[in-house]
Each structure stands twice: as C-alpha cells, then as structure tokens.
Protein backbone atom coordinates (compact mmCIF):
# COMPACT_ATOMS: atom_id res chain seq x y z
CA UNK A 1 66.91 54.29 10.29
CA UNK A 2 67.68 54.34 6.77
CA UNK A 3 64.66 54.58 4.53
CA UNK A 4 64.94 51.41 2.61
CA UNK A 5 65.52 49.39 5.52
CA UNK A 6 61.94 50.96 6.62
CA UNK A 7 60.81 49.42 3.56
CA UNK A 8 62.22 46.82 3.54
CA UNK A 9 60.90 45.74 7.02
CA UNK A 10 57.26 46.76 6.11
CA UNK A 11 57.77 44.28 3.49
CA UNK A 12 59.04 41.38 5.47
CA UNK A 13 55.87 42.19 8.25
CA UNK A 14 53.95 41.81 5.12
CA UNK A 15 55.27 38.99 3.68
CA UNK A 16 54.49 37.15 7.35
CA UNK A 17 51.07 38.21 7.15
CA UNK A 18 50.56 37.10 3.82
CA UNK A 19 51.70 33.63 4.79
CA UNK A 20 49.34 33.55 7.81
CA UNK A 21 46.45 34.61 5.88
CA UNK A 22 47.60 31.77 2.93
CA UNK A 23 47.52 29.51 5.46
CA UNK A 24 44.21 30.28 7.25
CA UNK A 25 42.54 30.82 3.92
CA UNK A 26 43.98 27.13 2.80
CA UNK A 27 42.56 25.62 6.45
CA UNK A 28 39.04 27.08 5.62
CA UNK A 29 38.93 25.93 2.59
CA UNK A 30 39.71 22.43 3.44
CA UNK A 31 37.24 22.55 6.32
CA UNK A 32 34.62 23.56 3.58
CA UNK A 33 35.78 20.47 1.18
CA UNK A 34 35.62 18.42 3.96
CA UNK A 35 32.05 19.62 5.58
CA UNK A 36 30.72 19.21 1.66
CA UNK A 37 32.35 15.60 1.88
CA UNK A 38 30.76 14.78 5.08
CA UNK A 39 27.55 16.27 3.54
CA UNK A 40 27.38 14.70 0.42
CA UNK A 41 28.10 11.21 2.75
CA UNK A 42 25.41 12.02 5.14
CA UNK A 43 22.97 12.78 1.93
CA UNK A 44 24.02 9.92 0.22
CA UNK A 45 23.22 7.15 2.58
CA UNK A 46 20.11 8.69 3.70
CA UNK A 47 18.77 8.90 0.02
CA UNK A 48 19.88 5.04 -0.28
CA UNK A 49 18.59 4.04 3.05
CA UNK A 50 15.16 5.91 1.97
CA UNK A 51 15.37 3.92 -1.51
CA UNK A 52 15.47 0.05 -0.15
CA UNK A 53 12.86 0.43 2.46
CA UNK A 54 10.88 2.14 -0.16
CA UNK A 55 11.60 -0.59 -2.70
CA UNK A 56 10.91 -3.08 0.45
CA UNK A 57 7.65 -1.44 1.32
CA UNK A 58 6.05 -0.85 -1.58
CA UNK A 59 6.79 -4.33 -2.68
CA UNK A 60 4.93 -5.50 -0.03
CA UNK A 61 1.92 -3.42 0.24
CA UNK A 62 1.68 -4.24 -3.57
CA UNK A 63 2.00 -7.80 -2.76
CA UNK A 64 -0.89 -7.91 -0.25
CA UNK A 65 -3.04 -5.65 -2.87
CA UNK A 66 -3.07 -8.05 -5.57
CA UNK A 67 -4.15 -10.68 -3.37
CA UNK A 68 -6.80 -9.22 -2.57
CA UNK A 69 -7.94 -8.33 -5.51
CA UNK A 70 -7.19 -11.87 -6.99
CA UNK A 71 -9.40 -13.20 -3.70
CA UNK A 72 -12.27 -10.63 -4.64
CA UNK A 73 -12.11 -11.90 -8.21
CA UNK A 74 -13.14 -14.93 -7.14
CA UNK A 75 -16.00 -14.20 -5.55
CA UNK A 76 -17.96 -14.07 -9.01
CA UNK A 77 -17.30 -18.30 -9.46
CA UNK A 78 -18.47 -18.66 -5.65
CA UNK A 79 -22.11 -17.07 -6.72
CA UNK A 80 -22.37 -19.00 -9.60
CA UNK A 81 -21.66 -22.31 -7.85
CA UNK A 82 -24.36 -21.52 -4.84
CA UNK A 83 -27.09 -20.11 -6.61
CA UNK A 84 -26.74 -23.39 -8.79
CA UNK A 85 -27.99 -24.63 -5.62
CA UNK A 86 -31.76 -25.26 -4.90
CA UNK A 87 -33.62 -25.14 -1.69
CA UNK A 88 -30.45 -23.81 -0.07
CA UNK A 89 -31.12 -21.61 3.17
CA UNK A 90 -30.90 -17.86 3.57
CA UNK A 91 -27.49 -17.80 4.63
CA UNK A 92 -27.21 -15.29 7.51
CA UNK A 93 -25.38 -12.70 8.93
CA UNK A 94 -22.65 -13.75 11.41
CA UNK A 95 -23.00 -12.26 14.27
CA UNK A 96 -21.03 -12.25 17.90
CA UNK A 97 -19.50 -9.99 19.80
CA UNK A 98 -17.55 -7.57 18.01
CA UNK A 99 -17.69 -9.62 15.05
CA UNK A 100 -20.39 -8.56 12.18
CA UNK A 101 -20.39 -10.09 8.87
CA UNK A 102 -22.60 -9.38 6.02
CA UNK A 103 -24.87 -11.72 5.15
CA UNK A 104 -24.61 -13.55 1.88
CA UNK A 105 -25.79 -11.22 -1.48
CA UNK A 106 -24.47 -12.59 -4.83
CA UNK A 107 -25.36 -9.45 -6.64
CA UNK A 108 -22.49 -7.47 -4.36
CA UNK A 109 -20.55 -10.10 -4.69
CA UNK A 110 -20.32 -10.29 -8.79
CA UNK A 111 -20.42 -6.22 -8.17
CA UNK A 112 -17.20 -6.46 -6.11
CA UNK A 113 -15.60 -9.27 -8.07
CA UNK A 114 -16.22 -7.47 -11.72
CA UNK A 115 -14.50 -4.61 -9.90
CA UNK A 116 -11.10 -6.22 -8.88
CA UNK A 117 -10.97 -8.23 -11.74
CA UNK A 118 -10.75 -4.71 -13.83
CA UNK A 119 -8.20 -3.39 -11.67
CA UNK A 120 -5.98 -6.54 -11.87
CA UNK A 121 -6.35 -6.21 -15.52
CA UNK A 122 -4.35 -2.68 -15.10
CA UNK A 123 -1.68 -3.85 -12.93
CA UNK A 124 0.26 -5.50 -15.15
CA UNK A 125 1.84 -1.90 -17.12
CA UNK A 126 1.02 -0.10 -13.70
CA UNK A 127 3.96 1.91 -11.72
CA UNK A 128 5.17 0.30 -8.27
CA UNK A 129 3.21 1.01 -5.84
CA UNK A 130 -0.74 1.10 -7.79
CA UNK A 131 -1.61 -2.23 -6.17
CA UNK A 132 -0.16 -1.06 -2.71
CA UNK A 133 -2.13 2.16 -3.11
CA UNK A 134 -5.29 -0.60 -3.47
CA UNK A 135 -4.47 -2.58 -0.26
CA UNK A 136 -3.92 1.40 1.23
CA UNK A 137 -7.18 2.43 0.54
CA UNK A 138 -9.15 -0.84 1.30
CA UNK A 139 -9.36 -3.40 -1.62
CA UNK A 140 -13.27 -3.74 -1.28
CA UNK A 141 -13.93 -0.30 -1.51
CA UNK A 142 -11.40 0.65 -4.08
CA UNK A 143 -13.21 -2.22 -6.68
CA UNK A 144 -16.40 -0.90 -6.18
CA UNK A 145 -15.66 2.60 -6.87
CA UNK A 146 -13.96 1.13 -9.54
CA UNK A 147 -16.74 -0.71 -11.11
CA UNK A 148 -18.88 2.88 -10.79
CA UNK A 149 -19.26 5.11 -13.61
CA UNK A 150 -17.06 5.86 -16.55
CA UNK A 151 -15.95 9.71 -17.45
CA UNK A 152 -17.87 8.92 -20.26
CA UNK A 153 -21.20 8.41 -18.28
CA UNK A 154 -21.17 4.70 -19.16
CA UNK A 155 -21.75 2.33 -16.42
CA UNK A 156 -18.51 0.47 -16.24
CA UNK A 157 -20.22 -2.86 -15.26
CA UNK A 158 -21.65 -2.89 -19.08
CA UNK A 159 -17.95 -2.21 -20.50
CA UNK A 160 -15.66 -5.07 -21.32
CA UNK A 161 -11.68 -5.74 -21.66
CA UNK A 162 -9.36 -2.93 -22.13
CA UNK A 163 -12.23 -0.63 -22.28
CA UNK A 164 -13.34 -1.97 -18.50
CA UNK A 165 -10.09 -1.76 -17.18
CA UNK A 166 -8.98 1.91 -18.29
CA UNK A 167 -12.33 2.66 -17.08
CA UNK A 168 -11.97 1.22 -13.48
CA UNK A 169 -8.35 2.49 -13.12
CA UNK A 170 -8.91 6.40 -14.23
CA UNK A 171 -12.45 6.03 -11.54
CA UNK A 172 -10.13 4.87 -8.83
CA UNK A 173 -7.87 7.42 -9.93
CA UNK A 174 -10.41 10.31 -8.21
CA UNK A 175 -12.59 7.71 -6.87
CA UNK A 176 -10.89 6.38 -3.67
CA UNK A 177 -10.49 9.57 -2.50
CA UNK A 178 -14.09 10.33 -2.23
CA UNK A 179 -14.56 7.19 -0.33
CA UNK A 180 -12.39 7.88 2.39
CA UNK A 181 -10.36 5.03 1.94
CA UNK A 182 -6.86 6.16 2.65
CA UNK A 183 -6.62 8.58 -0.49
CA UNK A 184 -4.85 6.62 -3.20
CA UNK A 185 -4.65 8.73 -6.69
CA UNK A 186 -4.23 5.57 -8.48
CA UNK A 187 -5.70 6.80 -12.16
CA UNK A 188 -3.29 5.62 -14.74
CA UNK A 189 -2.99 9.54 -15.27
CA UNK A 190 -0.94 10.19 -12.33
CA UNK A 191 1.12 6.67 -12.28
CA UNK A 192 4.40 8.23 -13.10
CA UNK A 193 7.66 9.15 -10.59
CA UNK A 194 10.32 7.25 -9.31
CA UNK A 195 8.64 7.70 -5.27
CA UNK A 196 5.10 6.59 -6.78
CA UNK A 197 4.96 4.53 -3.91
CA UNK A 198 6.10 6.12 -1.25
CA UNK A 199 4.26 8.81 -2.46
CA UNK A 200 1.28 6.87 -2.05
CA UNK A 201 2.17 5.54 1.54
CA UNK A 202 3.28 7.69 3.30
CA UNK A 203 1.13 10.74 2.19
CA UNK A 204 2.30 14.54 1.96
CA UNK A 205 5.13 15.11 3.56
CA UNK A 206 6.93 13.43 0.78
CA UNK A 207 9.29 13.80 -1.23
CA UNK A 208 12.22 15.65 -3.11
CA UNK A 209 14.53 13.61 -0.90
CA UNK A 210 15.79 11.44 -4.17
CA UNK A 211 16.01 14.80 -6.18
CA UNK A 212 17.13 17.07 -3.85
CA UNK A 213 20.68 19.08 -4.80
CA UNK A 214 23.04 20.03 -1.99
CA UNK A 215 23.35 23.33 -1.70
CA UNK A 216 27.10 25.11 -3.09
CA UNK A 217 27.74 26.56 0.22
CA UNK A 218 29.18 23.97 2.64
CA UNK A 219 27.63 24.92 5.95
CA UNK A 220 24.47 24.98 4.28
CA UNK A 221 24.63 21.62 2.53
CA UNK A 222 25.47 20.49 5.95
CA UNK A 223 22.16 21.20 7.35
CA UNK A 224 20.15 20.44 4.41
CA UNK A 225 21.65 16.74 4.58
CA UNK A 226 20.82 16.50 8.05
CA UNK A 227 17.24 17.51 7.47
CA UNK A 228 17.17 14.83 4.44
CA UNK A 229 18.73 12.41 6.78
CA UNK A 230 15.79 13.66 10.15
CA UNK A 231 13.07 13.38 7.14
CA UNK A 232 14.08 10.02 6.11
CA UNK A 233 14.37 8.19 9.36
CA UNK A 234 10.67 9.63 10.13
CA UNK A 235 9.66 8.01 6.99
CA UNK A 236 11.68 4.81 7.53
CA UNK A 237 10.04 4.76 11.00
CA UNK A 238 7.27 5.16 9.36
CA UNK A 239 7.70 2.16 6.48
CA UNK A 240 9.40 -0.20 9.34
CA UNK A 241 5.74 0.20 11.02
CA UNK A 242 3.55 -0.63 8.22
CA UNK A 243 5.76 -3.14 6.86
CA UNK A 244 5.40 -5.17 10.38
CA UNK A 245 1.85 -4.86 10.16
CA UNK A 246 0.87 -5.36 6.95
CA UNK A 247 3.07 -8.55 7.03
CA UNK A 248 0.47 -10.04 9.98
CA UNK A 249 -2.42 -9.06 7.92
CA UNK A 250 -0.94 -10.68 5.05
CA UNK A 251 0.14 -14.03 6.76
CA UNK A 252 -3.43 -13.58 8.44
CA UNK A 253 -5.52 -13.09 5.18
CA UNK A 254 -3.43 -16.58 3.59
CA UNK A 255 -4.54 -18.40 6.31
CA UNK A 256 -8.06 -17.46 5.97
CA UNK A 257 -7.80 -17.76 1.96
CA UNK A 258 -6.35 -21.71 2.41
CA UNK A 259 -9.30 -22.45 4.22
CA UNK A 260 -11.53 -21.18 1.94
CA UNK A 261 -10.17 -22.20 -1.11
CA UNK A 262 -10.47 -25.83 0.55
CA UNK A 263 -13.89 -25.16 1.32
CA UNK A 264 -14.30 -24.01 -2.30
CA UNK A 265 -12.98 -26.77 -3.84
CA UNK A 266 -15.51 -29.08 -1.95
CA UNK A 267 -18.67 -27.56 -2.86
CA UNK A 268 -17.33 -26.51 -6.59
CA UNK A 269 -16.68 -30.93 -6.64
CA UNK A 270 -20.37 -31.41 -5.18
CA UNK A 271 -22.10 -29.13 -7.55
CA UNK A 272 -20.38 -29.38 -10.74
CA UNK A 273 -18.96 -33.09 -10.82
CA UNK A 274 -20.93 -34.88 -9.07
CA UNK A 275 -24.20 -32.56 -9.96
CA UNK A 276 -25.65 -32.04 -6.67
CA UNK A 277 -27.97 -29.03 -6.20
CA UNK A 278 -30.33 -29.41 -4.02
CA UNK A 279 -29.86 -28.74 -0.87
CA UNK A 280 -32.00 -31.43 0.63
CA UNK A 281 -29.13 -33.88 -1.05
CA UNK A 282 -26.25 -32.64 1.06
CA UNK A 283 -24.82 -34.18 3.48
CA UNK A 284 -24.68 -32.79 7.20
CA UNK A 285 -21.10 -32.73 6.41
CA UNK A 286 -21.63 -30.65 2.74
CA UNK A 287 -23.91 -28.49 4.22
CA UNK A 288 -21.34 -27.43 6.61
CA UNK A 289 -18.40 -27.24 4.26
CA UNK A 290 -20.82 -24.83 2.11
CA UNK A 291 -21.93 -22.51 5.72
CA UNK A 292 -18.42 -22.39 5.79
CA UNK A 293 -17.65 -21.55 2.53
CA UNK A 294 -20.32 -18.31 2.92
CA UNK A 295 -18.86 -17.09 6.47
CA UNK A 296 -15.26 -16.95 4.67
CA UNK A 297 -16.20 -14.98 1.70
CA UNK A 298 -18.05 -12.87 4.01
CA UNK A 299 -14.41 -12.28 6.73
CA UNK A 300 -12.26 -11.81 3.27
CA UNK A 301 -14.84 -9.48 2.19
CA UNK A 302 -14.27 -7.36 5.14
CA UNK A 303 -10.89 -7.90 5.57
CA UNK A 304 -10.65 -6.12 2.27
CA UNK A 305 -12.37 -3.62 3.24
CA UNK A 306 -9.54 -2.77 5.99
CA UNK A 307 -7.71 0.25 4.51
CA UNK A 308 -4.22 -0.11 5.66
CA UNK A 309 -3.48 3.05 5.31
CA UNK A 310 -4.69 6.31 7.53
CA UNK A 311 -4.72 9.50 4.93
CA UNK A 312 -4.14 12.71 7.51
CA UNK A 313 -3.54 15.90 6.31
CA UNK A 314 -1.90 17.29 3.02
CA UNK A 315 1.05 18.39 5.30
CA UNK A 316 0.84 15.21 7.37
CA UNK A 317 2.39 11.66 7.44
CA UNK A 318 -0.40 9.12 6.95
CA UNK A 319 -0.69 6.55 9.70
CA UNK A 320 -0.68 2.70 9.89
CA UNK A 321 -4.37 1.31 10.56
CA UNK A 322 -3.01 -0.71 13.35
CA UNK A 323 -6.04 -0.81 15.28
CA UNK A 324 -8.27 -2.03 11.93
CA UNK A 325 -5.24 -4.22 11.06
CA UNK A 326 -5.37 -6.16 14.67
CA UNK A 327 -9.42 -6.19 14.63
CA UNK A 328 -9.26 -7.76 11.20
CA UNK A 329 -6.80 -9.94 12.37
CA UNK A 330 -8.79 -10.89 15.58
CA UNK A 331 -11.85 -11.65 13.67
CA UNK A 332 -10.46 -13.57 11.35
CA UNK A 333 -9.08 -15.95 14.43
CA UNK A 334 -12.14 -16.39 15.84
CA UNK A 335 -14.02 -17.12 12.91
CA UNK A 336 -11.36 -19.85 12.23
CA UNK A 337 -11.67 -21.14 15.62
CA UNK A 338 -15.76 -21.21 15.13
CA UNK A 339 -15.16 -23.24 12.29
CA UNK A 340 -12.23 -25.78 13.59
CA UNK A 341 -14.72 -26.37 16.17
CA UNK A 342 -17.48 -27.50 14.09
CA UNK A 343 -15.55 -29.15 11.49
C-alpha cells in the first residue's frame, strides 16, 4: 500500500479517537458541573434549613430566659411588701412527695433578684442567643453567680448601673460554667458570631456549617455537602426537641407567673393601700392569698433553677433536660392544684 495512504489512514484512526476522547472528556466534565450543582443545592438548603430553626430556637430559648429573669427581678418588691408585715408566721418549707420547696428567706431572694435584674440590664446590646444561654444554664443559678464577685475583687452586690451590669455579665461569662449549669460562656467578651446561639445550645459539635466552602473538586464537594446536610439534620433533631420542650415549660412557667402576679397584686393592695401589716388584721382569706403568694415565689424560684440545657462533652451534642423540664412541669401542677383547692 502506498505510503501516504498509510498515513493517511493513521490519521483518519486518529482523528476517530480524538473525537471519542472529545466526547468522553466533554461527558465528564458535565457530570462534574452537574455533581458541583447538585452539591452546591444539597449545601445550600441544608445551611438555610440550619439557619431558620436556629433563628426559631434561639428566639425561643431567649424568650423563656428573659422571663425568667424579669420574674426573678421581682422577687426584690415581694420581700419588701412581706417583711412590711408584722407578726406574720415563719412561712415554711413545702413539702410532699417529690415536691420540695425552699422555705421563705428574703435575703436570697433580694440576692437572686439584684442578680437578674443586672443581667436584664445587659440584654438589651447582647448577641442572640445570651438570654437563651441564661434559661440553658438555669436562670437562678446563672443570677447568683452573677451577683458574685467582680474581676476587680469588688462584691458586685455593692456596684450600681452600668458598672453592676458589665460586672454580672463578664462573671456569668466564666461563672456558669463553674456551676454546672449547662455551660453558657455568656461574658460580653465572647458575645460575637453569627451561630452565637446555636453555639450556645447545642454545645461542641458546632459549627462551620454557615462558613464552610465546598471543596473545587466535584466528587469531593459531593460528600462534604452530604456531611453538612447529616450534621444539620442531627442538629435540627436536636433544636426540634428542645424547642417542643422548652415551649411546655414556657406555657407552664406563664401559668404559674398569672397566678402569682394575682396573688401579688392582692397583698401589694392590703399592705400598701389599705396599710395593713399586721398579721393578726388579715383576713382568713388574706392570709391565704399571702401563703400563696410565698409557695409561688418559692415553685418559680426552682423552676428557674431548671437548666434546660444538658452540657456533655466538648466533642458532644448537649442534651434537652427533658426529665427536669417534665418534673418542673409536674410540680408546678400540683402546686396549682394545692392551691385551686384551698382557694
């Protein structure tokens, strides 16, 4: 065979293979655009789907914080009101089965009110999530670490103002920690970061997920968005959890905190308008509404106290208190029920 037909066939054998590696090469590189595609979907919605129940949560949690810190704040006005009284009984501690609550003591009460009312004075230029990290770690614990002592040495109970509040907030900030109440960092030092909240939460397994880049390579981004999108629906699992029961603590501490305010208003009308205090003066029907008024500041004092929040390890998800959560909850329903009865 002629020599530059030789050629020329090598050429044309080439040419064909040249096409049919073209093509291949074009197919794999539209199976990459599209795996980065279905990636960068998959990453997407999971970052988005993390972002509203975060938003959701932490809204919540800092919902029920602030209420109980604005309950515990109150407690200072309650003192005032029954030590006006004279002659008044020892008022007990209320005891049943499975159901111990402390017994009247105005000092811890002012103690514990001076304590939230510093904290609420920081949550109005706080991050999300600082009030939620408060209902986390137990309210009643978290204001009396924060009415401790100041970096400074001062006792923060002789401070005032801005001075008090800083004060309280960078104490809380190491303080809750110590006192096992969930581990909230809530110190005004470390209030920064778009997942402040979850951060606070959920605990350490968290989070790069709103950061995270996708890697160049598309098989690779692949898997990393499905571990962003396995992390996040353990963490929305997570969130759905404590949102469900820190919603029933929350409709179950307004109950209790209608009642009392009631009660409240009644003995704060007794005392101050129409200047009743002694005790011999009351009414079997005053004498009650006050009894009453003391066993409710002593269940909203402990359910408080409740730290909603589990911390486990650094590694670990924290857990959802559910079994404080439904004891508080119990309590509180038979307390009411004691009280509807005798009303």
């Amino acid at each position: 065979m002629p020599l530059p037909l030789i050629i020329g066939g090598i050429a044309a054998v080439a040419g064909v293979a040249g096409v049919g590696s073209g093509i291949h090469g074009g197919i794999k590189m539209k199976d990459a655009s599209d795996t980065m595609k279905l990636a960068q979907t998959k990453q997407e919605r999971a970052v988005n789907l993390f972002n509203t129940k975060n938003d959701t949560t932490t809204e919540l949690m800092d919902a029920v914080g602030k209420q109980e810190l604005e309950i515990l704040s109150t407690f200072d006005d309650f003192s005032d009101i029954i030590e006006k009284i004279q002659g008044r009984p020892e008022f007990k501690a209320y005891k049943r089965e499975g159901i111990d609550l402390p017994e009247y003591e105005a000092e811890e009460l002012k103690k514990v009110s001076a304590g939230a009312g510093a904290l609420l004075g920081g949550l109005g230029g706080a991050a999300a999530g600082t009030a939620g990290g408060v209902a986390a770690a137990g309210a009643t614990t978290s204001a009396v670490v924060a009415l401790g002592t100041a970096s400074t040495g001062t006792a923060i109970s002789t401070l005032s103002g801005a001075a008090a509040t800083n004060a309280a907030m960078a104490a809380l900030g190491g303080g809750s920690i110590a006192a096992g109440g969930g581990g909230m960092a809530l110190g005004s030092a470390v209030l920064t970061g778009a997942t402040l909240g979850a951060g606070l939460l959920v605990g350490g397994v968290i989070i790069n997920i709103t950061g995270c880049k996708l890697s160049d390579k598309a098989d690779e981004a692949y898997l990393q968005a499905k571990r962003t999108e396995q992390e996040v629906n353990t963490i929305v699992e997570y969130f759905d959890e404590l949102t469900e029961a820190a919603t029933r603590f929350k409709d179950s501490l307004t109950k209790v905190e209608g009642i009392y305010k009631k009660h409240l208003n009644t003995i704060d009308h007794i005392v101050n308008f129409e200047e009743k205090t002694n005790w011999d003066e009351f009414t079997d029907k005053e004498k009650k509404a006050t009894e009453n008024a003391v066993l409710l500041v002593g269940l909203m004092y402990m359910m408080c106290k409740v730290n909603l929040v589990l911390k486990q390890e650094e590694e670990e998800m924290n857990k959802v208190n559910k079994e404080g959560i439904d004891d508080a909850i119990g309590d509180a329903e038979e307390v009411l029920n004691d009280i509807t009865n005798v009303a």
